[in-house]
C-alpha atoms as a PDB file:
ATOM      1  CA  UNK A   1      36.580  87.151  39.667  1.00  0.00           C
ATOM      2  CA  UNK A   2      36.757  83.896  38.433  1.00  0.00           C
ATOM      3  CA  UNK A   3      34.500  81.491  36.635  1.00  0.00           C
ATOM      4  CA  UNK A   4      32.877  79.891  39.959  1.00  0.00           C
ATOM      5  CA  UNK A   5      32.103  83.123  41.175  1.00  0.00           C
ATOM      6  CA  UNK A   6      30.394  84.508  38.138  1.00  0.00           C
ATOM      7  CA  UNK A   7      26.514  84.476  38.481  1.00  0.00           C
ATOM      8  CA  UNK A   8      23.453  84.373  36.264  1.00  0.00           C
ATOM      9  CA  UNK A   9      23.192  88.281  36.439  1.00  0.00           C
ATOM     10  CA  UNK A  10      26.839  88.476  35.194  1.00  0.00           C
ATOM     11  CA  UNK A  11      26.153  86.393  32.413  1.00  0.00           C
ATOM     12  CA  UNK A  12      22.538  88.189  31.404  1.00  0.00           C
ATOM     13  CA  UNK A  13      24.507  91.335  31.680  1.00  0.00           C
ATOM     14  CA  UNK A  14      27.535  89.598  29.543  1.00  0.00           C
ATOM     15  CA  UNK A  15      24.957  88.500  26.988  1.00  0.00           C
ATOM     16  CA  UNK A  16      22.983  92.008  26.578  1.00  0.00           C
ATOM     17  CA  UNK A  17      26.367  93.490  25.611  1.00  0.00           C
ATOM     18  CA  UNK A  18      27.141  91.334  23.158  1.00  0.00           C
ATOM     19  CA  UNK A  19      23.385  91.677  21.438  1.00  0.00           C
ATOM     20  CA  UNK A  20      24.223  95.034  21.757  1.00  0.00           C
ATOM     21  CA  UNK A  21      27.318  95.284  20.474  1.00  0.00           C
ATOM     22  CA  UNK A  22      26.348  93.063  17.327  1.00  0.00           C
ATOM     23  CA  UNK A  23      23.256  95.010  16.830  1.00  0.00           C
ATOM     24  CA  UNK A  24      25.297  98.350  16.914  1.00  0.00           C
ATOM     25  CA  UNK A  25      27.438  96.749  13.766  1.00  0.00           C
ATOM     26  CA  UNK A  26      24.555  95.378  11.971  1.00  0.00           C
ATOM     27  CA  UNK A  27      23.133  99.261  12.245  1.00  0.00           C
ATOM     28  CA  UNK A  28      26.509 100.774  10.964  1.00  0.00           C
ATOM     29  CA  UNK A  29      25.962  97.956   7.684  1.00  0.00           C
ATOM     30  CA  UNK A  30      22.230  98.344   7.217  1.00  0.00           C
ATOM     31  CA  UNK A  31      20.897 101.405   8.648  1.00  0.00           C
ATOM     32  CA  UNK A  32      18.916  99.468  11.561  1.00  0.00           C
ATOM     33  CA  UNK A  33      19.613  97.865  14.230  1.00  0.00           C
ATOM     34  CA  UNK A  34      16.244  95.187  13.360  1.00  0.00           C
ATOM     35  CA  UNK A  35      17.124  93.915  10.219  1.00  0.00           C
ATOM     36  CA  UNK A  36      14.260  91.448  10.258  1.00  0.00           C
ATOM     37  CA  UNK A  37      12.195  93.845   8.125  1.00  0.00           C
ATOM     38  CA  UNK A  38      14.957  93.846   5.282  1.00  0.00           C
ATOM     39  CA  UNK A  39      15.051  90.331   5.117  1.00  0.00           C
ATOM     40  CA  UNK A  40      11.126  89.973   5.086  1.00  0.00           C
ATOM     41  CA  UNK A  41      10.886  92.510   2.519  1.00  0.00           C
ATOM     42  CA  UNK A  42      13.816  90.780  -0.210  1.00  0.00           C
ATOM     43  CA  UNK A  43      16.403  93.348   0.658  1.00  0.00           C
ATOM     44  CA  UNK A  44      18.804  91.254   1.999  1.00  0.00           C
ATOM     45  CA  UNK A  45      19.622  87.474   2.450  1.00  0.00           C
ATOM     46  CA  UNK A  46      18.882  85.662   5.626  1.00  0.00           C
ATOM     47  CA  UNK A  47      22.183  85.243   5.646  1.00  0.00           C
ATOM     48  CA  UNK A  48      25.262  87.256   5.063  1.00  0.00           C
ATOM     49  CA  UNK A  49      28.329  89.093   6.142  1.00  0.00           C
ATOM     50  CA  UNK A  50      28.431  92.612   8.443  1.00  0.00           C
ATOM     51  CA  UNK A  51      32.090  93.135   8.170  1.00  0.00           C
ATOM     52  CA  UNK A  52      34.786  90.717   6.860  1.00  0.00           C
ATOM     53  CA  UNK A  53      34.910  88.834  10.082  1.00  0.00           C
ATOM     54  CA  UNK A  54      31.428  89.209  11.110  1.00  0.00           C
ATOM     55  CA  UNK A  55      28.402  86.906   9.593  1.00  0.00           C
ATOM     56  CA  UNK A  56      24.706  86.994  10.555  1.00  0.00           C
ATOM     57  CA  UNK A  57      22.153  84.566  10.146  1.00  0.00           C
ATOM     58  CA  UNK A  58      18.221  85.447  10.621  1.00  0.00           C
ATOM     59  CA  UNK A  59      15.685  82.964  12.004  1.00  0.00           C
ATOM     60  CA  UNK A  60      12.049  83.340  13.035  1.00  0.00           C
ATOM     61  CA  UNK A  61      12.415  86.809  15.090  1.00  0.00           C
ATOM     62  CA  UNK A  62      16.015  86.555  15.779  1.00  0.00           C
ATOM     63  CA  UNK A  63      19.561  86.795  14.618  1.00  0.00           C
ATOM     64  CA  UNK A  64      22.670  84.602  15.265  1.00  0.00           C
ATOM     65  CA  UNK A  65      25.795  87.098  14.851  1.00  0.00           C
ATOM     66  CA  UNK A  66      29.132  85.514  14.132  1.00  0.00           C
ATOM     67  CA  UNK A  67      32.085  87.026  15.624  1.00  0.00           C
ATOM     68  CA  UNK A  68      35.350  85.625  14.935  1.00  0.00           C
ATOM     69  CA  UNK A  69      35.856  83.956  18.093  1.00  0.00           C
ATOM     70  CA  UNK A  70      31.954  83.761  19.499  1.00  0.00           C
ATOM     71  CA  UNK A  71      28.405  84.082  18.389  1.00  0.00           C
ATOM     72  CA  UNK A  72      25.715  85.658  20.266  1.00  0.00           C
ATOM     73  CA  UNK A  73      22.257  84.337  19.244  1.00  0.00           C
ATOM     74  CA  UNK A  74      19.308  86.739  20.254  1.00  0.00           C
ATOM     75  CA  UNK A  75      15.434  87.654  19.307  1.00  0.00           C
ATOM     76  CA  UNK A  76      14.101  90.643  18.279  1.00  0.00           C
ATOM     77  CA  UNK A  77      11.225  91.952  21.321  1.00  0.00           C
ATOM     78  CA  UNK A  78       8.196  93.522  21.011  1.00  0.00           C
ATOM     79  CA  UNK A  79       9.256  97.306  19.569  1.00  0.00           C
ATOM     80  CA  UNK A  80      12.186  95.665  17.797  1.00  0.00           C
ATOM     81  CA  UNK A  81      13.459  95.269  21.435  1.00  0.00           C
ATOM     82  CA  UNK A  82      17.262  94.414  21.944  1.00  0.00           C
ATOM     83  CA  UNK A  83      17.380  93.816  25.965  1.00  0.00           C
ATOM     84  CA  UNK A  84      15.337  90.220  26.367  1.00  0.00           C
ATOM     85  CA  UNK A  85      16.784  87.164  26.910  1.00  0.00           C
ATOM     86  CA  UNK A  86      15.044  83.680  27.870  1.00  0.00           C
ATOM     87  CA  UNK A  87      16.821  80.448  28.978  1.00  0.00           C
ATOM     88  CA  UNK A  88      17.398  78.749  25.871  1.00  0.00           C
ATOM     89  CA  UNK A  89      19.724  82.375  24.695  1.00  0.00           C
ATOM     90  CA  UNK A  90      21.739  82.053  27.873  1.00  0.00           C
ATOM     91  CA  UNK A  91      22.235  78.353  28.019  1.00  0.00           C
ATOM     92  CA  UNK A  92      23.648  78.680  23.712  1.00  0.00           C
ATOM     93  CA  UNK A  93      25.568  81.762  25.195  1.00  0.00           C
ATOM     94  CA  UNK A  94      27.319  79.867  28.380  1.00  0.00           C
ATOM     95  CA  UNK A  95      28.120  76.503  26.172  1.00  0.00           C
ATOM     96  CA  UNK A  96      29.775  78.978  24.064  1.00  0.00           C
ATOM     97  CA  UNK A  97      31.748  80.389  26.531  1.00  0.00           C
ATOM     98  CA  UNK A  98      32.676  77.429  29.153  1.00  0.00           C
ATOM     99  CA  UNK A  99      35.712  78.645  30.590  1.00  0.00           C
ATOM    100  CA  UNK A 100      33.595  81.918  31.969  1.00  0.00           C
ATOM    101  CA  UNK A 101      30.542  80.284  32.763  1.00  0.00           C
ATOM    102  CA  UNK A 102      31.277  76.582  32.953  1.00  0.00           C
ATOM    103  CA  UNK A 103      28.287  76.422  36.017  1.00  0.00           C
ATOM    104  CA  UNK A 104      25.474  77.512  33.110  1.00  0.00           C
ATOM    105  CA  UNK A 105      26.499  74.933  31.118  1.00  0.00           C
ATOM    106  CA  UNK A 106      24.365  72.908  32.881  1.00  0.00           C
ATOM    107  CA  UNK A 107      21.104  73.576  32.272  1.00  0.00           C
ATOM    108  CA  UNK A 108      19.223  72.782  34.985  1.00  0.00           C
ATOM    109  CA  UNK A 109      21.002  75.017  37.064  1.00  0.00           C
ATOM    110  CA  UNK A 110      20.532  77.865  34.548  1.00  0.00           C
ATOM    111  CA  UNK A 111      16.936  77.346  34.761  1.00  0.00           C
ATOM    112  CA  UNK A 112      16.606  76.904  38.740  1.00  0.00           C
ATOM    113  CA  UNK A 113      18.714  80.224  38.993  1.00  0.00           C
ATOM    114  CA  UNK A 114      16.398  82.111  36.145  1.00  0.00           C
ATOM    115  CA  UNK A 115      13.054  80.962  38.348  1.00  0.00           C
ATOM    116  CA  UNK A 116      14.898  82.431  41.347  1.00  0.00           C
ATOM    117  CA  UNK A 117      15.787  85.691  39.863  1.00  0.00           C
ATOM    118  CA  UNK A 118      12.122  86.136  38.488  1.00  0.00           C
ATOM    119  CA  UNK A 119      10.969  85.328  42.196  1.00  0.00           C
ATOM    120  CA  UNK A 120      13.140  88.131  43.237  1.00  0.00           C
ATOM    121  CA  UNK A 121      11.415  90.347  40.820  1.00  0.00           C
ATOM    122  CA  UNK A 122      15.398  90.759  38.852  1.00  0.00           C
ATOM    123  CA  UNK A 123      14.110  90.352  35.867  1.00  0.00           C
ATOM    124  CA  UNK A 124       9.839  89.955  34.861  1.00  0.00           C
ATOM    125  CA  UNK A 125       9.212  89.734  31.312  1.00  0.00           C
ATOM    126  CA  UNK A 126       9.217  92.167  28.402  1.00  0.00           C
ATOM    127  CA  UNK A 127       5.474  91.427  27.646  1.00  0.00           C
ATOM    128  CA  UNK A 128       3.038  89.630  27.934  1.00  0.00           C
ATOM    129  CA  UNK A 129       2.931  89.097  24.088  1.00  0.00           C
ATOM    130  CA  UNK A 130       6.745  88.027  24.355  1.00  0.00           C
ATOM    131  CA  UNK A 131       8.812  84.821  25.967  1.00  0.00           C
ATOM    132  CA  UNK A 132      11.370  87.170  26.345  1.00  0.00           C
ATOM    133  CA  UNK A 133      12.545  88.978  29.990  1.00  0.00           C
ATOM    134  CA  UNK A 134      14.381  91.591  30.742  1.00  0.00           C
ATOM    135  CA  UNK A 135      16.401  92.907  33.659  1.00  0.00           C
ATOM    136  CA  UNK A 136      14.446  95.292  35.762  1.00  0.00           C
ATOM    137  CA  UNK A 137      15.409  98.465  36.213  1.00  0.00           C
ATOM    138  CA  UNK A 138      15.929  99.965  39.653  1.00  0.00           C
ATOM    139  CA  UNK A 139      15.895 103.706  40.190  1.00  0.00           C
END
């Protein structure tokens, strides 16, 4: 498959694996997968290394995690919540990542595709106390 051909759900599904792959090292460093509560609470910096190659950053209810290559900026959900995502998350994602998702680096079209997939009833959000969404799941 190549970059033309990849479409919004590839890159939501691209995106959750990278939160969740970040989220699974900042739980092997601090015991959680949320870290938002150790940083509230003094315990650790808002900023600081995971492994020697790996930095995060907190911000508001999020995290920015720094691979060596790529970053992967997400927010915490309601329920400290890993799987929601919003347009502004997958626009930073696909200018991050231009050569796999060159077509979402426009933004426009990353927002006229999002409306579509919500019309679809793809993804619906996580809550109606969050901005987040979240794939929905299809038995």
């Amino acid at each position: 498959m190549n970059k033309k051909d990849k479409s919004l759900e590839d890159l939501i599904n691209d995106f959750l694996s990278k939160v969740d792959s970040a989220t699974l090292l900042l739980e092997k460093r601090f015991g959680t997968r949320n870290i938002l509560r150790l940083w509230r609470s003094n315990q650790i910096q808002r900023c600081g290394d995971i492994t020697d190659n790996t930095q995060y950053e907190l911000h508001g209810v999020g995290c920015i995690v720094h691979f060596t290559t790529e970053s992967v900026n997400f927010d915490y959900g309601s329920n400290s919540r890993i799987d929601g995502f919003d347009v502004w998350r997958l626009y930073i994602y696909a200018l991050d990542r231009p050569l796999i998702y060159e077509k979402y680096c426009d933004k426009k079209t990353l927002e006229k595709e999002f409306q579509e997939l919500i019309s679809l009833n793809i993804i619906e959000k996580m809550s109606i106390n969050d901005n987040l969404y979240v794939l929905v799941k299809t038995e």
